[in-house]
PDB file of N, CA and C in Angstrom:
ATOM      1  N   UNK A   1     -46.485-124.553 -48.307  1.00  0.00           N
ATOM      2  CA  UNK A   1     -45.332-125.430 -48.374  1.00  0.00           C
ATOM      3  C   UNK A   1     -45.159-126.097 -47.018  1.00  0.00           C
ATOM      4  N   UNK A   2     -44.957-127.330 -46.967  1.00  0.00           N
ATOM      5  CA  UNK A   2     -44.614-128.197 -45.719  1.00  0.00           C
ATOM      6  C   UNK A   2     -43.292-128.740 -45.799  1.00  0.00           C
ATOM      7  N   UNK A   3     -42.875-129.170 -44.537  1.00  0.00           N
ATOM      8  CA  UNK A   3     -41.468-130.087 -44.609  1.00  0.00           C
ATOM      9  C   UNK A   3     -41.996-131.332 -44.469  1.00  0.00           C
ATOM     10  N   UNK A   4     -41.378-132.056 -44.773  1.00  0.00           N
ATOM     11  CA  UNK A   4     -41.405-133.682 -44.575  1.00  0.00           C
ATOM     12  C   UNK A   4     -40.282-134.194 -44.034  1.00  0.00           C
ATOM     13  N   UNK A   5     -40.076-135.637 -43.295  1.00  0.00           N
ATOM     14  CA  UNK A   5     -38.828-135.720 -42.725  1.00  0.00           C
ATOM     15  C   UNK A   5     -37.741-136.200 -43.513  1.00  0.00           C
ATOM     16  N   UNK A   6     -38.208-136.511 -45.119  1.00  0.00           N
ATOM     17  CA  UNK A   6     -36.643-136.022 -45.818  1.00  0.00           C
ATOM     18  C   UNK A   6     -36.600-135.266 -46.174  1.00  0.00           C
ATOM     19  N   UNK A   7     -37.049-134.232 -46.140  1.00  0.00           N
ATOM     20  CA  UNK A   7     -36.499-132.942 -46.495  1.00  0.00           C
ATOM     21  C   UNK A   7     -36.192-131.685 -44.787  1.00  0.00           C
ATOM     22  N   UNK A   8     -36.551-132.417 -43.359  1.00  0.00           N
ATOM     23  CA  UNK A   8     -35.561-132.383 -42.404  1.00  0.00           C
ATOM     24  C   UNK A   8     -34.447-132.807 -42.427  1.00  0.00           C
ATOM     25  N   UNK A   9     -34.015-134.167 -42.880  1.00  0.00           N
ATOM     26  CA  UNK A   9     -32.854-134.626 -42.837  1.00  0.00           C
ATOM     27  C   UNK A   9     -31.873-134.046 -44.065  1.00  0.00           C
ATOM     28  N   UNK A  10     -32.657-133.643 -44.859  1.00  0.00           N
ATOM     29  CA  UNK A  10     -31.621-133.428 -45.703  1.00  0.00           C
ATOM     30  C   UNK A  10     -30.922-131.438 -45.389  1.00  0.00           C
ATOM     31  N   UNK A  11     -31.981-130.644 -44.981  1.00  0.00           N
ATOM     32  CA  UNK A  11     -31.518-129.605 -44.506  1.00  0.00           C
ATOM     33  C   UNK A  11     -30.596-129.822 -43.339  1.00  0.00           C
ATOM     34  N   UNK A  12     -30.885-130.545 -42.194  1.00  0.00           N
ATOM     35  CA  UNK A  12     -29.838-131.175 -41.274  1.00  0.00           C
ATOM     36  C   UNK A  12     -28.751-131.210 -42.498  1.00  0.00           C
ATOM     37  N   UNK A  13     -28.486-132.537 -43.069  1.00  0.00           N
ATOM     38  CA  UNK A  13     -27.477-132.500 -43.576  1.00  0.00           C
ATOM     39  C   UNK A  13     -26.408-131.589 -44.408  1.00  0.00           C
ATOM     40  N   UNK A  14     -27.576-130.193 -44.503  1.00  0.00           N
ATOM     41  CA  UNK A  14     -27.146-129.073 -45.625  1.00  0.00           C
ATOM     42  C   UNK A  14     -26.326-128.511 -44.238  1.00  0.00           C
ATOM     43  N   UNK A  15     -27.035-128.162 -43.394  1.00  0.00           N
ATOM     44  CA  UNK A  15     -26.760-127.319 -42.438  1.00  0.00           C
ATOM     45  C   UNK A  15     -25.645-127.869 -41.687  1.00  0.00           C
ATOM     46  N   UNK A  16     -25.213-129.110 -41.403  1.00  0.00           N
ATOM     47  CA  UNK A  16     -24.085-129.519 -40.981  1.00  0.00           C
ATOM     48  C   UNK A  16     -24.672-130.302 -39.105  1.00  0.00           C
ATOM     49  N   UNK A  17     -26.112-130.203 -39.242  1.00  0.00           N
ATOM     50  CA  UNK A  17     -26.557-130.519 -38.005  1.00  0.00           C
ATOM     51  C   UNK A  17     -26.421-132.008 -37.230  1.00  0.00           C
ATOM     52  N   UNK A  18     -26.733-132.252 -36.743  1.00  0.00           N
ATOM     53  CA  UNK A  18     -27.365-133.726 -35.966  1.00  0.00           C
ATOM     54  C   UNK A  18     -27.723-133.769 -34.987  1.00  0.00           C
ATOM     55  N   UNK A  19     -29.148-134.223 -36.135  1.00  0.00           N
ATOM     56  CA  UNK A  19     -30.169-134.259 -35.356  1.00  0.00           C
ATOM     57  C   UNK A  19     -30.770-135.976 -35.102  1.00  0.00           C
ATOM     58  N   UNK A  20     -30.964-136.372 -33.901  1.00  0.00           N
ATOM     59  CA  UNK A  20     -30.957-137.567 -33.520  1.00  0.00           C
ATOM     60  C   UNK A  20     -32.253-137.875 -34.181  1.00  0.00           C
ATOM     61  N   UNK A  21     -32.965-139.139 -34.638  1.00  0.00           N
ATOM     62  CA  UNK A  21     -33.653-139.894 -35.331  1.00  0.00           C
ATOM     63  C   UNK A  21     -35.334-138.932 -34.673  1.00  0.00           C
ATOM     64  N   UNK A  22     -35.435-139.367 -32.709  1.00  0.00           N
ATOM     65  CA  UNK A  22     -36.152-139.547 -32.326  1.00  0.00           C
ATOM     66  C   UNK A  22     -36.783-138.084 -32.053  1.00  0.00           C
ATOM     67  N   UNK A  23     -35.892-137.008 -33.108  1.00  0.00           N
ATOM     68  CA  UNK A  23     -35.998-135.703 -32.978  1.00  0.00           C
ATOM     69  C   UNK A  23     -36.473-135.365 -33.670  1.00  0.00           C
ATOM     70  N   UNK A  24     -36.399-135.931 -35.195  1.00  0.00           N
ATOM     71  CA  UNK A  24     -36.924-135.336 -36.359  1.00  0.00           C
ATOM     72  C   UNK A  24     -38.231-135.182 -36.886  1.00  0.00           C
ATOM     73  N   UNK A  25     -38.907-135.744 -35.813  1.00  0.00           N
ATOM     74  CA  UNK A  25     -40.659-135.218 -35.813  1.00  0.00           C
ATOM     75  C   UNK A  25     -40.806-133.816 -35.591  1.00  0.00           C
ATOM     76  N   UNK A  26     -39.720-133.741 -34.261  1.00  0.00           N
ATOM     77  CA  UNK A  26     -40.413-132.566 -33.679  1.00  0.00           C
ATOM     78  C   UNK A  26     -39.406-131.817 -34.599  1.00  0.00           C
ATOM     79  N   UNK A  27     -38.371-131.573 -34.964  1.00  0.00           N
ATOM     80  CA  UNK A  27     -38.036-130.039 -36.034  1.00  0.00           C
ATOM     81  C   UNK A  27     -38.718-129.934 -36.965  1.00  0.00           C
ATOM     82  N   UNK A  28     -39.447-131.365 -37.817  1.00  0.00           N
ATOM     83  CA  UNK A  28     -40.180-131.527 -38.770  1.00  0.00           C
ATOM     84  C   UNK A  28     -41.125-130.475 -38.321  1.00  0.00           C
ATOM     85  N   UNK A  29     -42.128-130.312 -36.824  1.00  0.00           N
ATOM     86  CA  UNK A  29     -42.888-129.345 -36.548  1.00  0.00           C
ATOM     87  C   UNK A  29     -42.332-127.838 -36.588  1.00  0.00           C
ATOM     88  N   UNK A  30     -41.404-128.031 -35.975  1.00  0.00           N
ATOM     89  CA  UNK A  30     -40.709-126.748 -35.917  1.00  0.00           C
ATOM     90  C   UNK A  30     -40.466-125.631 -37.255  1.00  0.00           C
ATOM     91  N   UNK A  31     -40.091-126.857 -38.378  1.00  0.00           N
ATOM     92  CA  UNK A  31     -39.741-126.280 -39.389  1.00  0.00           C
ATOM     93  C   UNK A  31     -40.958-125.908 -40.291  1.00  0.00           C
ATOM     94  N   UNK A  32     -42.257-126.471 -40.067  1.00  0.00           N
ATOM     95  CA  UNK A  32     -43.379-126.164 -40.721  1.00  0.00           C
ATOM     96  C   UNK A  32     -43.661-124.938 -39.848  1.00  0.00           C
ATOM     97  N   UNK A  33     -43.686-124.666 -38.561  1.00  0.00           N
ATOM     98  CA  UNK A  33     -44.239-123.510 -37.730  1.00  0.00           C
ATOM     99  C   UNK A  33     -43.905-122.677 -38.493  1.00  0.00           C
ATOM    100  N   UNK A  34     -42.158-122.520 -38.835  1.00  0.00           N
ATOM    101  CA  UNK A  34     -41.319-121.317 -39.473  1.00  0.00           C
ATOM    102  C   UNK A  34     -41.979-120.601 -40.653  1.00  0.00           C
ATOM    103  N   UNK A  35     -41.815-122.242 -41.414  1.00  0.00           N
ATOM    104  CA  UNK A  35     -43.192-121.622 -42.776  1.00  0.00           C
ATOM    105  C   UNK A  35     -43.992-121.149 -42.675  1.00  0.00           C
ATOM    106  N   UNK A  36     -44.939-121.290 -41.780  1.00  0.00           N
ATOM    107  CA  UNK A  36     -46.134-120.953 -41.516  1.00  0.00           C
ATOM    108  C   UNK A  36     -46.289-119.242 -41.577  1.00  0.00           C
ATOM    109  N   UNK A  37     -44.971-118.853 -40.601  1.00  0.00           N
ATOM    110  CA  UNK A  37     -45.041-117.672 -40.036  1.00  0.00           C
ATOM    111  C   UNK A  37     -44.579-116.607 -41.398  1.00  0.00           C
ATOM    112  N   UNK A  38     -43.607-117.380 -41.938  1.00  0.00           N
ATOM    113  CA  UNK A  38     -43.322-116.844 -43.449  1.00  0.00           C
ATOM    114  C   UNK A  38     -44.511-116.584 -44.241  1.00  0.00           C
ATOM    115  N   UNK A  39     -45.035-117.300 -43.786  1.00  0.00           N
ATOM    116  CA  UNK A  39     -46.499-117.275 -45.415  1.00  0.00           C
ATOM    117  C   UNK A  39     -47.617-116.007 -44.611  1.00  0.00           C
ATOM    118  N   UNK A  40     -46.969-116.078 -43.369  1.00  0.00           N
ATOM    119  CA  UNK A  40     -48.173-114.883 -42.472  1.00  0.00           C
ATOM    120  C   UNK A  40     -47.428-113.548 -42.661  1.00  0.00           C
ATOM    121  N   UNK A  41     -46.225-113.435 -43.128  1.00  0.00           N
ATOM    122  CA  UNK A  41     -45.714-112.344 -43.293  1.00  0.00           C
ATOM    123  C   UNK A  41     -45.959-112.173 -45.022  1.00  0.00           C
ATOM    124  N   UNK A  42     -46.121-112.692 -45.373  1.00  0.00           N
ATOM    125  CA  UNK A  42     -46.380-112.566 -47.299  1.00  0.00           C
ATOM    126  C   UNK A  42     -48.037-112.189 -47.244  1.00  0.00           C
ATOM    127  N   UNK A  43     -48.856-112.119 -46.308  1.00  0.00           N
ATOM    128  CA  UNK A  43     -49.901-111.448 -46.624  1.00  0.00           C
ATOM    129  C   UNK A  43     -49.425-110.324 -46.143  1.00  0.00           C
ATOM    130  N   UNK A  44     -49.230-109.646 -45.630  1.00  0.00           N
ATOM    131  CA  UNK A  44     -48.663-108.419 -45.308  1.00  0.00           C
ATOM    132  C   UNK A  44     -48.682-107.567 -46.817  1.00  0.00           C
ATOM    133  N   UNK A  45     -49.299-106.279 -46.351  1.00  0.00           N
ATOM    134  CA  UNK A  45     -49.678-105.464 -47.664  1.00  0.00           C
ATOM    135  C   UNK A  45     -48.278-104.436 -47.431  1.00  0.00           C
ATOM    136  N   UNK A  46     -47.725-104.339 -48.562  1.00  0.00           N
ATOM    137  CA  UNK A  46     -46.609-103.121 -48.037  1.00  0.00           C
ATOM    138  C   UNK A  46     -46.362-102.315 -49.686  1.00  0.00           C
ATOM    139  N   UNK A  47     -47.655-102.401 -50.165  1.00  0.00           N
ATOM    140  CA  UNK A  47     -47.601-101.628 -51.506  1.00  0.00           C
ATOM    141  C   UNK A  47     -46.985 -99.952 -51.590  1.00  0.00           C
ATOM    142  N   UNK A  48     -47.553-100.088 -49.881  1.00  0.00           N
ATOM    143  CA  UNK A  48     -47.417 -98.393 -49.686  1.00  0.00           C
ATOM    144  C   UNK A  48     -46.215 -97.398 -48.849  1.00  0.00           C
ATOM    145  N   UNK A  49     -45.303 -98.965 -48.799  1.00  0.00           N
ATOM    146  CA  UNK A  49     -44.201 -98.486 -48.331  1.00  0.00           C
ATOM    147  C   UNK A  49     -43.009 -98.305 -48.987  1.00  0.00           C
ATOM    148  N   UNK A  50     -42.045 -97.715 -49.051  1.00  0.00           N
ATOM    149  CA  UNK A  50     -40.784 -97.475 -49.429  1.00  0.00           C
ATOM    150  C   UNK A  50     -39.898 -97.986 -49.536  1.00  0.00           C
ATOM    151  N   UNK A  51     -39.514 -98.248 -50.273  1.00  0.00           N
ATOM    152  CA  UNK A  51     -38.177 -99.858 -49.910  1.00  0.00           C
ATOM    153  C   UNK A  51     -36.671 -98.573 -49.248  1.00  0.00           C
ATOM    154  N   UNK A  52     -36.339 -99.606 -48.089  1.00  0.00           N
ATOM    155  CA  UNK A  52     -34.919 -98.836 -47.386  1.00  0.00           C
ATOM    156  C   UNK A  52     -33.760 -99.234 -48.020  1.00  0.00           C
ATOM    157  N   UNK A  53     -33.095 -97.874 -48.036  1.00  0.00           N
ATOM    158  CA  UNK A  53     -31.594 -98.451 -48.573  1.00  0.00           C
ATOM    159  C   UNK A  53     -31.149 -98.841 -47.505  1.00  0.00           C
ATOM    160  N   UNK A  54     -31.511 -98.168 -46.137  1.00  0.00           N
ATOM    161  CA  UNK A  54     -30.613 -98.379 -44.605  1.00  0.00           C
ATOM    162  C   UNK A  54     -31.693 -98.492 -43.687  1.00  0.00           C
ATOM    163  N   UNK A  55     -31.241 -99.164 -43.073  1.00  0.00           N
ATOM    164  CA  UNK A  55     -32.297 -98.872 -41.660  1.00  0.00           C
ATOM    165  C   UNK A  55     -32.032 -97.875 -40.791  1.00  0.00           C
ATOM    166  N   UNK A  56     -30.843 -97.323 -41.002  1.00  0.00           N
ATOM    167  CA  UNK A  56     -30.627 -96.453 -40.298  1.00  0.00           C
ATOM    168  C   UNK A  56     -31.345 -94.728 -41.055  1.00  0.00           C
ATOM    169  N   UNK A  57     -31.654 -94.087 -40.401  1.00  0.00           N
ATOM    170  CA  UNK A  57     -32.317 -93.260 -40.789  1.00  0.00           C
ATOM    171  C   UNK A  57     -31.682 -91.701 -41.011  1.00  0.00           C
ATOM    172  N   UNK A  58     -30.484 -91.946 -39.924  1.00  0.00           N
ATOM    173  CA  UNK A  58     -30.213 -90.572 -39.307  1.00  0.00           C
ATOM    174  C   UNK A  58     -29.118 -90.986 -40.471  1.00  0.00           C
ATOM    175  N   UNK A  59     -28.581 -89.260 -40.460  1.00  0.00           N
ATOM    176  CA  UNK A  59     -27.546 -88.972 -41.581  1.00  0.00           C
ATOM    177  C   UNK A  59     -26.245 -88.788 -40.553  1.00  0.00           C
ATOM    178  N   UNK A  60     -24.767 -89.323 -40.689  1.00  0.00           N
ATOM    179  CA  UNK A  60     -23.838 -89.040 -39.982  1.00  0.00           C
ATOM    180  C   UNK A  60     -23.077 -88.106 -40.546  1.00  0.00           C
ATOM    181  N   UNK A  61     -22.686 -86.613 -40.114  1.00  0.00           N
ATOM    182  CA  UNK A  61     -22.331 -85.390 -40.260  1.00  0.00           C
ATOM    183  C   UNK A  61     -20.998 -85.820 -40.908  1.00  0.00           C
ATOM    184  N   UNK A  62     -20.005 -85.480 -41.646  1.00  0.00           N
ATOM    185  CA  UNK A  62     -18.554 -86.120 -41.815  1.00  0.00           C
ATOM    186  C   UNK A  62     -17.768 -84.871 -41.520  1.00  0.00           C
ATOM    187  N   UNK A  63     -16.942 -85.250 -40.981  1.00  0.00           N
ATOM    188  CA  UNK A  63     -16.205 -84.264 -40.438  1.00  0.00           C
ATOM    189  C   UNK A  63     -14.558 -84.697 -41.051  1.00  0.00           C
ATOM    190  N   UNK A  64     -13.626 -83.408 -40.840  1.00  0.00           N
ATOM    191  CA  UNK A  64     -12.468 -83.694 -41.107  1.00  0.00           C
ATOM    192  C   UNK A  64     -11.322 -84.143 -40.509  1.00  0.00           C
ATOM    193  N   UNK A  65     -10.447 -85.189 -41.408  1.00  0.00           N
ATOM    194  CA  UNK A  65      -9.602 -85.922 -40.663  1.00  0.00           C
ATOM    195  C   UNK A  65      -8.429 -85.104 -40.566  1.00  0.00           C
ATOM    196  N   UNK A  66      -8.002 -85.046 -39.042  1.00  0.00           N
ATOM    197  CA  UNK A  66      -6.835 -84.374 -38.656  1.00  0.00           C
ATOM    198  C   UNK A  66      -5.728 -84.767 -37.736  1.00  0.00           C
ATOM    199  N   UNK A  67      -4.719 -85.324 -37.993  1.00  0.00           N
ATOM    200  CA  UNK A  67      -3.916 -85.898 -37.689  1.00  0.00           C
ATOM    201  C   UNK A  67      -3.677 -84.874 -36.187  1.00  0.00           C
ATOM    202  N   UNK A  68      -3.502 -85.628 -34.795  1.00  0.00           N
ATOM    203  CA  UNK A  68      -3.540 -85.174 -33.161  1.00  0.00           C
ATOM    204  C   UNK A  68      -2.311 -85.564 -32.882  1.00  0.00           C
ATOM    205  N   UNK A  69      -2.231 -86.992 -33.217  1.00  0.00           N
ATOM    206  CA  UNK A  69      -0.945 -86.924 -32.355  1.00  0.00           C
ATOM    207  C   UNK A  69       0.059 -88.430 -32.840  1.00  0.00           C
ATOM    208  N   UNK A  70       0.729 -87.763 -34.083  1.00  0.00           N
ATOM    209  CA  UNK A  70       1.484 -88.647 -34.466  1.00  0.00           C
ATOM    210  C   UNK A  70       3.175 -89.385 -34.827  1.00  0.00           C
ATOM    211  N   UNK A  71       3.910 -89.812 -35.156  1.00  0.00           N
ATOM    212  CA  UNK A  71       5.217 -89.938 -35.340  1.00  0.00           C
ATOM    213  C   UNK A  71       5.434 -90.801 -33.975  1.00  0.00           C
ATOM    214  N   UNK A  72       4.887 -91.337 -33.495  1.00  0.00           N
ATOM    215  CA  UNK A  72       4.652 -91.732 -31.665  1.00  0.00           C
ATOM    216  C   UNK A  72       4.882 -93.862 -31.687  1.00  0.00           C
ATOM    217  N   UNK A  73       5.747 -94.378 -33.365  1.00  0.00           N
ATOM    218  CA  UNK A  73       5.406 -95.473 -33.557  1.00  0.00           C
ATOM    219  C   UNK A  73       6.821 -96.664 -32.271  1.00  0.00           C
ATOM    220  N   UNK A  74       7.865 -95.555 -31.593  1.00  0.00           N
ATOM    221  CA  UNK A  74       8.278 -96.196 -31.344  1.00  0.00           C
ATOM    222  C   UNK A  74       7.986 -96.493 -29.895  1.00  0.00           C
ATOM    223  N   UNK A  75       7.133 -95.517 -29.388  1.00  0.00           N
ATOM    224  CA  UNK A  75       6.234 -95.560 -27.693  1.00  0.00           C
ATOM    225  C   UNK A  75       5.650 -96.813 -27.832  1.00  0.00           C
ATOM    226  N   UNK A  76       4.580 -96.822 -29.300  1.00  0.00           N
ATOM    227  CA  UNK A  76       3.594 -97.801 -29.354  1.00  0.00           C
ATOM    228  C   UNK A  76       4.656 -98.964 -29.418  1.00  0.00           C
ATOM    229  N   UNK A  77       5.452 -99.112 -29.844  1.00  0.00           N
ATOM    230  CA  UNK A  77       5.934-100.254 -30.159  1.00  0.00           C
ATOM    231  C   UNK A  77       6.457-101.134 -28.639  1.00  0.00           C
ATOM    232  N   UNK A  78       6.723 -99.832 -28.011  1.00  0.00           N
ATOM    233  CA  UNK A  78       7.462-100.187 -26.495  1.00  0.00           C
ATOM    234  C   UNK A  78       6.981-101.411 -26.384  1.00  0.00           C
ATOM    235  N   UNK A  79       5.841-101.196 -26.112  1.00  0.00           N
ATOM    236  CA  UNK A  79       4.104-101.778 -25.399  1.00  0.00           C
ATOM    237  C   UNK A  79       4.538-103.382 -26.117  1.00  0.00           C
ATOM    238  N   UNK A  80       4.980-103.730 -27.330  1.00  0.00           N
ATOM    239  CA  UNK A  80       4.469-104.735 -27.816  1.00  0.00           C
ATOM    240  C   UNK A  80       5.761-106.013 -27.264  1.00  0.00           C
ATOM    241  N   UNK A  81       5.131-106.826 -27.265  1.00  0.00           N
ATOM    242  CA  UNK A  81       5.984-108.390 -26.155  1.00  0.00           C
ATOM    243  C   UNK A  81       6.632-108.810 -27.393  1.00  0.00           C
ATOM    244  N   UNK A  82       6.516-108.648 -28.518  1.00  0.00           N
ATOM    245  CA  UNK A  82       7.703-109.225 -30.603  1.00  0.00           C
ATOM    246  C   UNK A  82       7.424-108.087 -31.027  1.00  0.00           C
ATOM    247  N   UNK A  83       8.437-107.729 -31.733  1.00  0.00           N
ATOM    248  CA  UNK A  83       8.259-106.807 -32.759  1.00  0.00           C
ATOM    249  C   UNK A  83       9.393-107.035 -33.463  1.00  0.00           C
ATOM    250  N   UNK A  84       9.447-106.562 -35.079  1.00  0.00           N
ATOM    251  CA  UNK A  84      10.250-106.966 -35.672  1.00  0.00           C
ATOM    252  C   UNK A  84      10.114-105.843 -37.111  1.00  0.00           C
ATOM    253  N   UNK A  85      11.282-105.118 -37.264  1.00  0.00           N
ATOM    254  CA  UNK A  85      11.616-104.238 -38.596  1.00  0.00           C
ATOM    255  C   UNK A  85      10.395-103.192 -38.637  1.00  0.00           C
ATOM    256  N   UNK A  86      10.314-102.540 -37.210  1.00  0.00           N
ATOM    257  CA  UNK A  86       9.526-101.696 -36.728  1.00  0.00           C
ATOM    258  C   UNK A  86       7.883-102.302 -36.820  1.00  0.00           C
ATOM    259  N   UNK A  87       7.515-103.596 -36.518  1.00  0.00           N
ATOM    260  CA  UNK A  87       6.431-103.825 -36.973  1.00  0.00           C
ATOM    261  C   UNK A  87       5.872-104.564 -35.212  1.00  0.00           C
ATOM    262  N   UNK A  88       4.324-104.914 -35.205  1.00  0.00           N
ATOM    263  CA  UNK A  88       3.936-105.810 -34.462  1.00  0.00           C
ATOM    264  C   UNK A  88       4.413-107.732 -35.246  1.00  0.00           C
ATOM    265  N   UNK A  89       4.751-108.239 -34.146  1.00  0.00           N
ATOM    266  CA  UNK A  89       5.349-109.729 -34.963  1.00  0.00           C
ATOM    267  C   UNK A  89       3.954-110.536 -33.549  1.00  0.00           C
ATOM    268  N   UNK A  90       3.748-111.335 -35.046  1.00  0.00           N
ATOM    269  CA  UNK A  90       2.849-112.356 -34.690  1.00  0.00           C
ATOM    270  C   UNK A  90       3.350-113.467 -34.739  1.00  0.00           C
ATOM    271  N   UNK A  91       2.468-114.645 -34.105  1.00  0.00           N
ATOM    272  CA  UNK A  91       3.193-116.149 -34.471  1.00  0.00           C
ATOM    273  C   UNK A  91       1.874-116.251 -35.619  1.00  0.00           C
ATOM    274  N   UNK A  92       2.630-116.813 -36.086  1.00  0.00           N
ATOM    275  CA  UNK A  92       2.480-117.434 -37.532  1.00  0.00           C
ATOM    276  C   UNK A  92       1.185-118.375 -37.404  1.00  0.00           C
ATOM    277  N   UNK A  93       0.079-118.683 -37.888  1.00  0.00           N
ATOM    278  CA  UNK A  93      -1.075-119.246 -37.620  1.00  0.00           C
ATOM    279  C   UNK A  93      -1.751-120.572 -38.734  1.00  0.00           C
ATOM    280  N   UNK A  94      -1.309-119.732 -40.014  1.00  0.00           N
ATOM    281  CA  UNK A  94      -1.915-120.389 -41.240  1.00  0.00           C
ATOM    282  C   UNK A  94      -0.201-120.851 -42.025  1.00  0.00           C
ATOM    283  N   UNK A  95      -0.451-122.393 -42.180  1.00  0.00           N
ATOM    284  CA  UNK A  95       0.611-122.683 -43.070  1.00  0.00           C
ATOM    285  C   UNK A  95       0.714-122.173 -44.327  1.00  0.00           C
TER     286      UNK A  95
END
């Protein structure tokens, strides 16, 4: 599979980019390199591997939740510059 430069411009345009005229040769290269490297990873034999649920490997122990040190909401509150009907008060952001 190759790119062509309408189908640069039009991923530009998917992607929200701009990209100047005298550019679109060279992502045109860029974007075939990418392929390239894609199609070098699809020979890749991996019949014999395992598909991961995680990448992570290690198992995390779970331990139990135990309440240390609580009822403490009006200290925390000290701290805060608004507060309002025991709460943190924000300014308002989204109409």
């Amino acid at each position: 599979m190759s790119v062509d430069t309408q189908t640069v411009k039009r991923i530009a345009f998917l992607a929200r980019l701009k990209i100047e005229d005298d550019k679109i040769a060279a992502a045109e290269e860029e974007f075939n390199k990418i392929l390239q490297w894609v199609d070098q990873l699809k020979e890749v034999d991996t019949s014999a591997v395992e598909p991961l649920v995680s990448v992570n490997e290690n198992f995390l122990e779970m331990r139990r939740d135990e309440v240390t040190e609580g009822n403490q909401a009006e200290e925390i509150l000290a701290n805060a510059p608004m507060k309002e009907y025991g709460y943190f008060a924000v300014p308002k952001v989204v109409e």
